[in-house]
Protein backbone atom coordinates (compact mmCIF):
# COMPACT_ATOMS: atom_id res chain seq x y z
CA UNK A 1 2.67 -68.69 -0.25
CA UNK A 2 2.19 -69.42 -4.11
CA UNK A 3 -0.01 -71.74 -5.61
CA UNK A 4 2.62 -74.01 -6.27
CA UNK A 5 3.80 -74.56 -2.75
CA UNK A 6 -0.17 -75.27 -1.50
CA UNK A 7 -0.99 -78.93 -1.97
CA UNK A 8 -4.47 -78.10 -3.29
CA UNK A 9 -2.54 -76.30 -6.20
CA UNK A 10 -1.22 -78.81 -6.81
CA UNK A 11 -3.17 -81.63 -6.95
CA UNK A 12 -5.72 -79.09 -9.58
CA UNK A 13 -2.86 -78.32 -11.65
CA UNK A 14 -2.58 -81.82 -12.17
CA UNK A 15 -6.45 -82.67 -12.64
CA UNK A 16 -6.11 -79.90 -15.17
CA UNK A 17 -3.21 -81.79 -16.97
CA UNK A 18 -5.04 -84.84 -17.04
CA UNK A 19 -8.51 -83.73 -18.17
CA UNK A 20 -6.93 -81.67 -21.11
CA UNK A 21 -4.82 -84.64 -21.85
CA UNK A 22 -8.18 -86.43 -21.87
CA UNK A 23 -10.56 -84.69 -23.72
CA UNK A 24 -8.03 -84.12 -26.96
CA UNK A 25 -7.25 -87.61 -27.12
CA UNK A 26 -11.17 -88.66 -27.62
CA UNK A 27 -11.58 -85.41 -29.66
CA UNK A 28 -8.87 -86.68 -31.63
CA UNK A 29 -10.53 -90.76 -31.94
CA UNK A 30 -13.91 -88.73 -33.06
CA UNK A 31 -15.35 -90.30 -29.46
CA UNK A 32 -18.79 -88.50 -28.81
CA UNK A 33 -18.40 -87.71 -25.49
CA UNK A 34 -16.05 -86.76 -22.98
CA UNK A 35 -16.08 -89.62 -20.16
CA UNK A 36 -17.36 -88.18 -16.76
CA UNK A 37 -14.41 -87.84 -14.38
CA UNK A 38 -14.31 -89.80 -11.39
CA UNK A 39 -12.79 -87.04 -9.43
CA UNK A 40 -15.72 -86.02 -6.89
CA UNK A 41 -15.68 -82.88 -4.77
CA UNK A 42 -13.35 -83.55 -1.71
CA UNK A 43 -12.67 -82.61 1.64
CA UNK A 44 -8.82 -82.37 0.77
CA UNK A 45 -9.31 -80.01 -1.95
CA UNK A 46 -13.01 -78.57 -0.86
CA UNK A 47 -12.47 -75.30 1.15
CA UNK A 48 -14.72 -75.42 4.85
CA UNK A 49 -16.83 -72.44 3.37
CA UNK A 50 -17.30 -73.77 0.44
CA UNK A 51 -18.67 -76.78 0.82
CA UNK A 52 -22.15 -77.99 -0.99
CA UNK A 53 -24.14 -80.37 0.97
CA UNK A 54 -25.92 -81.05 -1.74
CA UNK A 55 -23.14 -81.59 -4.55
CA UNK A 56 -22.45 -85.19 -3.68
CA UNK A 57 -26.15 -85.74 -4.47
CA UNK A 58 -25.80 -84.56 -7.54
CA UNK A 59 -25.99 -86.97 -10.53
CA UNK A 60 -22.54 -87.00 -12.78
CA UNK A 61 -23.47 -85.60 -16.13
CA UNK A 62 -20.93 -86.01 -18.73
CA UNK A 63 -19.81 -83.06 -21.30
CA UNK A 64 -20.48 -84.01 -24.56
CA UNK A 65 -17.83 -83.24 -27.40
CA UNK A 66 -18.57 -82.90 -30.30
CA UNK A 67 -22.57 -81.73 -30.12
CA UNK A 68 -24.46 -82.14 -33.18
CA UNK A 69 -25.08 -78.20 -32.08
CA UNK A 70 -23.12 -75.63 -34.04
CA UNK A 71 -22.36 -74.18 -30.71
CA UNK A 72 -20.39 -77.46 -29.44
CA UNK A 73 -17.68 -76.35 -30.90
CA UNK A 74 -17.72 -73.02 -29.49
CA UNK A 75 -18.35 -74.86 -25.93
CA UNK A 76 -15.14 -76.68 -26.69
CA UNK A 77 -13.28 -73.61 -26.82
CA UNK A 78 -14.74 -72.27 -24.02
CA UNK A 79 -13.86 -74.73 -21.63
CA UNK A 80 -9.94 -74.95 -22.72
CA UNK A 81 -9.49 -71.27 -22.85
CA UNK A 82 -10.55 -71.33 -19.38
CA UNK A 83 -8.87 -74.21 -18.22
CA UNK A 84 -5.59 -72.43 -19.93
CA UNK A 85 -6.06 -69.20 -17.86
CA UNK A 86 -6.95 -71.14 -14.54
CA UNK A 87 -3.72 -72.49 -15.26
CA UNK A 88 -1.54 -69.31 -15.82
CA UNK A 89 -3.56 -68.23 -12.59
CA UNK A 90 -2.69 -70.91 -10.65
CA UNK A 91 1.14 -70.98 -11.58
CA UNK A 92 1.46 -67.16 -11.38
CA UNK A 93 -0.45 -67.58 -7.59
CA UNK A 94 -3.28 -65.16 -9.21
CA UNK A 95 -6.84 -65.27 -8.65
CA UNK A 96 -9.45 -63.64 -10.94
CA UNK A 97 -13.21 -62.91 -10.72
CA UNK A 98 -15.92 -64.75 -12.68
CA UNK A 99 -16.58 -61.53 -14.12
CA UNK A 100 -13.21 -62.14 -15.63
CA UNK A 101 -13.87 -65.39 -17.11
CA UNK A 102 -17.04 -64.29 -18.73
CA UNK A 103 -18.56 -61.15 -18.74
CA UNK A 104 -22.53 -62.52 -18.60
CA UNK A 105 -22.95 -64.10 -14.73
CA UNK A 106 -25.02 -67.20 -16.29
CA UNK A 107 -22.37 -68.07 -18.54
CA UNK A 108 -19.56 -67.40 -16.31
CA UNK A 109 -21.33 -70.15 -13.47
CA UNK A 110 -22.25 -72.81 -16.10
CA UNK A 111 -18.54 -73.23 -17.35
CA UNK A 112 -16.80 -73.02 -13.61
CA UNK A 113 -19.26 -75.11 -12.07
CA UNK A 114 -18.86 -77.85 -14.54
CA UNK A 115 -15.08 -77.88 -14.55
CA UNK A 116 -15.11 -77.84 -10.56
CA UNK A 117 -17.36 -81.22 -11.55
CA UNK A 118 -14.96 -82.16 -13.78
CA UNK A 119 -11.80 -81.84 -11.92
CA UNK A 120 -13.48 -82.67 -8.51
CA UNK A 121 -12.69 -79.16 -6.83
CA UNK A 122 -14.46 -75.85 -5.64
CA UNK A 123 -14.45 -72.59 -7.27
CA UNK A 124 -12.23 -71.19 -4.96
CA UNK A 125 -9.43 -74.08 -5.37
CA UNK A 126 -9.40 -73.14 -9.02
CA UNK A 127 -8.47 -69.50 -8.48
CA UNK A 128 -11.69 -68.06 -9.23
CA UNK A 129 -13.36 -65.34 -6.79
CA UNK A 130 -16.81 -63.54 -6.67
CA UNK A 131 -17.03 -60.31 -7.34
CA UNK A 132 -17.45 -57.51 -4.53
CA UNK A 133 -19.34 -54.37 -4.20
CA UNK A 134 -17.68 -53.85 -0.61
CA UNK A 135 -16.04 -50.76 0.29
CA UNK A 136 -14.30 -49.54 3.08
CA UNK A 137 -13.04 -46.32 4.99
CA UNK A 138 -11.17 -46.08 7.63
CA UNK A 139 -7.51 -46.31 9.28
CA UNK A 140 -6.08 -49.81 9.17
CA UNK A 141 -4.06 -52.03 6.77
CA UNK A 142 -4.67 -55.40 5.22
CA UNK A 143 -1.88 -57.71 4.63
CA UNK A 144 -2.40 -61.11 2.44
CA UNK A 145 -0.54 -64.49 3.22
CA UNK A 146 1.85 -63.56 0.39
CA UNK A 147 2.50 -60.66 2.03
CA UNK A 148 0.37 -57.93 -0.49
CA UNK A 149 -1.01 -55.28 1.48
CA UNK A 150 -4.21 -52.78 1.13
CA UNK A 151 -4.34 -49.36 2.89
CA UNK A 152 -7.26 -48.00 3.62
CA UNK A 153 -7.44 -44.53 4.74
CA UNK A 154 -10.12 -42.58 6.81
CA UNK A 155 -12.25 -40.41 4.80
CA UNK A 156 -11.34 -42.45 1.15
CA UNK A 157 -13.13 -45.23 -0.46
CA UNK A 158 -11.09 -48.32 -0.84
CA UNK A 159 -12.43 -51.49 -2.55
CA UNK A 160 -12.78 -54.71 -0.82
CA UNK A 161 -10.26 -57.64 -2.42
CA UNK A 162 -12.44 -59.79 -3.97
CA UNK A 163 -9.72 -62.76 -2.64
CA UNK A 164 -9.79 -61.44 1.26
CA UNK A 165 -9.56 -64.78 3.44
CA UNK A 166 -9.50 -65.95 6.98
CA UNK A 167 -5.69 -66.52 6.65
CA UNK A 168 -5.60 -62.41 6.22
CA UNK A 169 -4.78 -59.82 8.87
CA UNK A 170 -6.27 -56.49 9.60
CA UNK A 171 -3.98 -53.95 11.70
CA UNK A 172 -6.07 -51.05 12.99
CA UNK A 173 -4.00 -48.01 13.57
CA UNK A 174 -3.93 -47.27 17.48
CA UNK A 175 -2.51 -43.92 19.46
CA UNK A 176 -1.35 -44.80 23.15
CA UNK A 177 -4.36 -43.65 24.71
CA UNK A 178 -6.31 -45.68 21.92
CA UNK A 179 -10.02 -46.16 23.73
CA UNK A 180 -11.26 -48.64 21.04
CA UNK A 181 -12.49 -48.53 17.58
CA UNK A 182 -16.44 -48.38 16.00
CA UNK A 183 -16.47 -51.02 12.89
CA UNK A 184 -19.71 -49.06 11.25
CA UNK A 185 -21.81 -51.66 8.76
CA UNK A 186 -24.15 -49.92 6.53
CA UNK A 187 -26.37 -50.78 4.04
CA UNK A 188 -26.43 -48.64 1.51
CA UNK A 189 -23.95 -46.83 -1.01
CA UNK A 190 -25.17 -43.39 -0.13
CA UNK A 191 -24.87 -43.74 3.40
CA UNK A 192 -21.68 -44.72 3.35
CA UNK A 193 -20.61 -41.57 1.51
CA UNK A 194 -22.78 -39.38 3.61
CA UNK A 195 -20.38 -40.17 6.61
CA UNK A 196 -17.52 -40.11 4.50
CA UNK A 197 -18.51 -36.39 4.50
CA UNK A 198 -19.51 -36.31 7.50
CA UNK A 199 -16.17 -37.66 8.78
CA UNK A 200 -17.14 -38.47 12.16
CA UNK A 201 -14.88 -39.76 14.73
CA UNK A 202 -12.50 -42.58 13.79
CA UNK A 203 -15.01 -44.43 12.33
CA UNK A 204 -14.28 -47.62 10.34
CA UNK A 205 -17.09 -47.56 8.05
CA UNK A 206 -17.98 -50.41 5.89
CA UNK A 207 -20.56 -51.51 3.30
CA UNK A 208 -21.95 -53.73 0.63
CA UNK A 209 -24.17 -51.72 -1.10
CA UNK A 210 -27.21 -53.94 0.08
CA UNK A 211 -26.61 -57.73 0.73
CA UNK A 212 -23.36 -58.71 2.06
CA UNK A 213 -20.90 -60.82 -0.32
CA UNK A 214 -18.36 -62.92 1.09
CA UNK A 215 -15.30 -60.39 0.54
CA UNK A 216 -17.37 -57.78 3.07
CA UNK A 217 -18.68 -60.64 5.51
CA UNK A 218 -15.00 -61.66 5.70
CA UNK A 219 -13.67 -58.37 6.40
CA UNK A 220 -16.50 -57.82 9.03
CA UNK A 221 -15.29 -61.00 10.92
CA UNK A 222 -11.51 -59.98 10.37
CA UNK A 223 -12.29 -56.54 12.01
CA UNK A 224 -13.84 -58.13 14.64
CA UNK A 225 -11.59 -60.63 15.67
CA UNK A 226 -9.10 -58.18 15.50
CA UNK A 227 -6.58 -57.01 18.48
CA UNK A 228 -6.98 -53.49 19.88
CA UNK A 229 -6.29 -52.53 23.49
CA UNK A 230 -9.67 -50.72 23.49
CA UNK A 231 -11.48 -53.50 22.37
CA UNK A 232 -13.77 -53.23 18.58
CA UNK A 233 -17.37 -52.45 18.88
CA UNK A 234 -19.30 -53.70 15.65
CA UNK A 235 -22.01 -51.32 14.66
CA UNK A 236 -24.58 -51.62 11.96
CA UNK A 237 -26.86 -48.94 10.44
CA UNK A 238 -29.99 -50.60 8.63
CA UNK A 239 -33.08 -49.39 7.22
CA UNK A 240 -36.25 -50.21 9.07
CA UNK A 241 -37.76 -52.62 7.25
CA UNK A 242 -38.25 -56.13 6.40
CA UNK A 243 -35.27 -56.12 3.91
CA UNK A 244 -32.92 -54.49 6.46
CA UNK A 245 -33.68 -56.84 9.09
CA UNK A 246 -32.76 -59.66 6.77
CA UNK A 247 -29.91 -58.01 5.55
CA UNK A 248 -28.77 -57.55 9.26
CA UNK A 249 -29.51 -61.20 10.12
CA UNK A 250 -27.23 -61.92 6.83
CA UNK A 251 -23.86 -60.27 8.27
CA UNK A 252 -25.39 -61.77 12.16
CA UNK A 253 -24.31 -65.67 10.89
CA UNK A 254 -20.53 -64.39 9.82
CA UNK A 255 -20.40 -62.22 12.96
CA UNK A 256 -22.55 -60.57 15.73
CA UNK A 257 -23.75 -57.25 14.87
CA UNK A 258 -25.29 -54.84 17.22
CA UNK A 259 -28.08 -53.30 15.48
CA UNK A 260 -27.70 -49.64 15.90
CA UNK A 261 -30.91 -48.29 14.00
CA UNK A 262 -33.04 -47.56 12.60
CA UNK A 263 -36.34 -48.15 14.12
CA UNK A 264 -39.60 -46.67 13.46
CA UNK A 265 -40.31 -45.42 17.16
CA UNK A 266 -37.18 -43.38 17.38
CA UNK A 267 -38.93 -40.82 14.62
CA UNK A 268 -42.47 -38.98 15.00
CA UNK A 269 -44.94 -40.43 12.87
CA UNK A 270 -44.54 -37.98 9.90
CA UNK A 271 -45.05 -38.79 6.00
CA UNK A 272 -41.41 -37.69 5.47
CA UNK A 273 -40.05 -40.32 7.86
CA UNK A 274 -42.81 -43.16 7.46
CA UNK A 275 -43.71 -45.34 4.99
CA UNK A 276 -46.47 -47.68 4.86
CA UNK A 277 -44.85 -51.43 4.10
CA UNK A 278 -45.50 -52.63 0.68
CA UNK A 279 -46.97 -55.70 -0.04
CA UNK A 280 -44.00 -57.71 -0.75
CA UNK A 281 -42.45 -55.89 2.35
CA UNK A 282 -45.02 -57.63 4.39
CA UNK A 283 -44.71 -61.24 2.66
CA UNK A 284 -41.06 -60.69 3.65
CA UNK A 285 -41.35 -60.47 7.43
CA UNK A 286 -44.08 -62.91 7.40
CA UNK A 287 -41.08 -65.48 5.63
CA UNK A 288 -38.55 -64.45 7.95
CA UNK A 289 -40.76 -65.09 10.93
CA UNK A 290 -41.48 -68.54 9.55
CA UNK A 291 -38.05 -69.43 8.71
CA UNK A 292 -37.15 -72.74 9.95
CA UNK A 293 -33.61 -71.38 11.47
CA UNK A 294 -33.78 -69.32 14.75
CA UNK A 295 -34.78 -65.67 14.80
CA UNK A 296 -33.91 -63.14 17.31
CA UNK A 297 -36.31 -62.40 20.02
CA UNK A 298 -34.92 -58.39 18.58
CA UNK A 299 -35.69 -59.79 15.39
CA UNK A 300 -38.74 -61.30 16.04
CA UNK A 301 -40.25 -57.90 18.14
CA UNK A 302 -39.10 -55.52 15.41
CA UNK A 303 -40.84 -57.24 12.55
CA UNK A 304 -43.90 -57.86 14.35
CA UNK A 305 -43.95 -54.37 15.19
CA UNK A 306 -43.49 -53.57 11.34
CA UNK A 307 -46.65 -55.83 10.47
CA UNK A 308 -48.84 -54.43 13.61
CA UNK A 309 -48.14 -50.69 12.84
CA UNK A 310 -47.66 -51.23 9.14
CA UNK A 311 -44.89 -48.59 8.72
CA UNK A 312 -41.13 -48.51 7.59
CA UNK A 313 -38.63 -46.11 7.92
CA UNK A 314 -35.35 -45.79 6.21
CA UNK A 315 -31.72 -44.45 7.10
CA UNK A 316 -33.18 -41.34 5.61
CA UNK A 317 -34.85 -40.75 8.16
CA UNK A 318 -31.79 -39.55 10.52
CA UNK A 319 -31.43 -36.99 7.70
CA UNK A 320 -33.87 -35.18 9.67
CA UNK A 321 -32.98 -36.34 12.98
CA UNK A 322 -31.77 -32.69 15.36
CA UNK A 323 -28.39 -31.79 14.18
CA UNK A 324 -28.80 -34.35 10.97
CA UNK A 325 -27.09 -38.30 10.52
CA UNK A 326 -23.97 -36.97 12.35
CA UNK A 327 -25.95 -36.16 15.76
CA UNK A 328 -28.25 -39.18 15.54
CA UNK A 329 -24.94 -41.27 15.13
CA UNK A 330 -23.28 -39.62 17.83
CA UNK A 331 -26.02 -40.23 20.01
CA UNK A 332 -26.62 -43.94 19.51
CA UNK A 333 -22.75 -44.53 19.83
CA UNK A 334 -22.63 -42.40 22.86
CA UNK A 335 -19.44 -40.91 21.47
């Protein structure tokens, strides 16, 4: 479906129109500033994810045009070239990242945020996507509304679309006998080519190089949710310590995630394999144990064990496992 044909196109393309329409009619009567637009943050153009419960809160600031700054002018600019590209993007039925708007992150979330204030919208409604770090390996497809589709092949990286929704579908490739498939989340970059390598099983293996962003979290849930007469088994490989935890608890809200390792008591108590927890390691758990939403009773016990033994151990740590990462996989999977 194109931009044009969704209502929430739409009804931006026109806020666009009429904001641009707008602000070079004062420019043009020498007005000082651009009148705050009444157009609030909706729930017919708002996406459900994207949602701040804080935004109506928010006090309306208006954008001042001309500034007596030399750089008002430049801010000017700024905003129209954007609001010209959102509008290509929105005709064309693109989307872009905000590393595509601007390439400094600060700059890029001042200018969207205030013209999602301006036109009463979300980020997402104006075309504009987060970038990803996720990256995936495995045999499946993804297929896009419009009808685009991404390949991804077992034993090759493929990038995560930075635009992956709920409204996509993931096909997982399954043989007659098909006795499931092992959705693999791990943290870090390395490990994810290390079993790459390894090429064990039929592994889907996914990652986001350290804190999930939306793109992977969506994926995760897709894969999920997805049908297979075998059923999908959702995996994740973690290091143990406070950070990993979190990170696990992270993908937990988009999706349950059986935590497959690693844990401290699994390894003999050897300098290569332990790690006594750093200071800010130990303020961490201590935060996530007081954190006003609901931890794990798994959660809870491995942390505390963290802060009683004061150790940490990290995916590394299977490197020496008998027989390497591969075996210690292959034994927590049971494969």
């Amino acid at each position: 479906m194109s931009a044009l044909q969704d209502s929430d196109g739409v009804l931006v393309l026109a806020r666009i129109d009429a904001l641009v329409a707008d602000l070079l009619h004062q420019l043009a009567d020498q007005l000082d500033a651009v009148r705050p637009a009444p157009l609030r943050i909706s729930s017919t153009v708002a996406e459900p994810g994207e949602r701040d419960a804080d935004a109506a809160q928010r006090k309306a600031r208006p954008v001042m045009f001309p500034t007596r700054a030399s750089s008002g002018v430049r801010r000017f600019a700024q905003y129209v070239r954007v609001l010209e590209v959102v509008q290509a993007n929105l005709l064309a039925g693109r989307t872009m990242t905000k590393r595509e708007v601007f390439n400094t992150q600060r700059a890029s979330d001042l200018v969207v945020e205030r013209l999602g204030q301006l036109l009463g919208c979300t980020r997402g409604s104006l075309g504009i996507v987060a970038s990803t770090r996720g990256l995936v390996s495995g045999s499946m497809h993804l297929r896009s509304p419009d009808g685009r589709s991404v390949h991804s092949v077992r034993g090759e990286t493929q990038r995560i679309p930075a635009d992956i929704g709920a409204a996509w579908t993931v096909h997982l490739t399954c043989p007659e006998d098909c006795r499931g498939h092992v959705v693999l989340v791990v943290e870090k970059a390395c490990v994810f080519q290390r079993l790459l390598d390894l090429q064990i099983g039929s592994l889907i293996v996914v990652t986001a190089c350290g804190y999930a962003d939306t793109a992977t979290l969506q994926l995760v849930r897709l894969l999920a949710a997805s049908p297979c007469p075998g059923g999908v088994r959702v995996c994740g490989l973690f290091d143990g310590d406070p950070y990993g935890v979190d990170i696990h608890m992270h993908y937990c809200a988009a999706t349950p995630i059986e935590w497959l390792g690693v844990d401290a008591d699994e390894f003999d108590l050897a300098p290569h394999t332990h790690t006594a927890l750093r200071a800010d390691e130990r303020t961490k758990a201590m935060r996530l144990l007081r954190h006003p939403s609901p931890v794990r009773e798994t959660h809870r016990r491995r942390l505390t064990s963290m802060l009683l033994d004061g150790y940490k151990v990290q995916i590394d740590a299977a490197y020496n496992w008998t027989g390497g990462l591969g075996a210690y996989l292959q034994h927590k999977l049971e494969l």
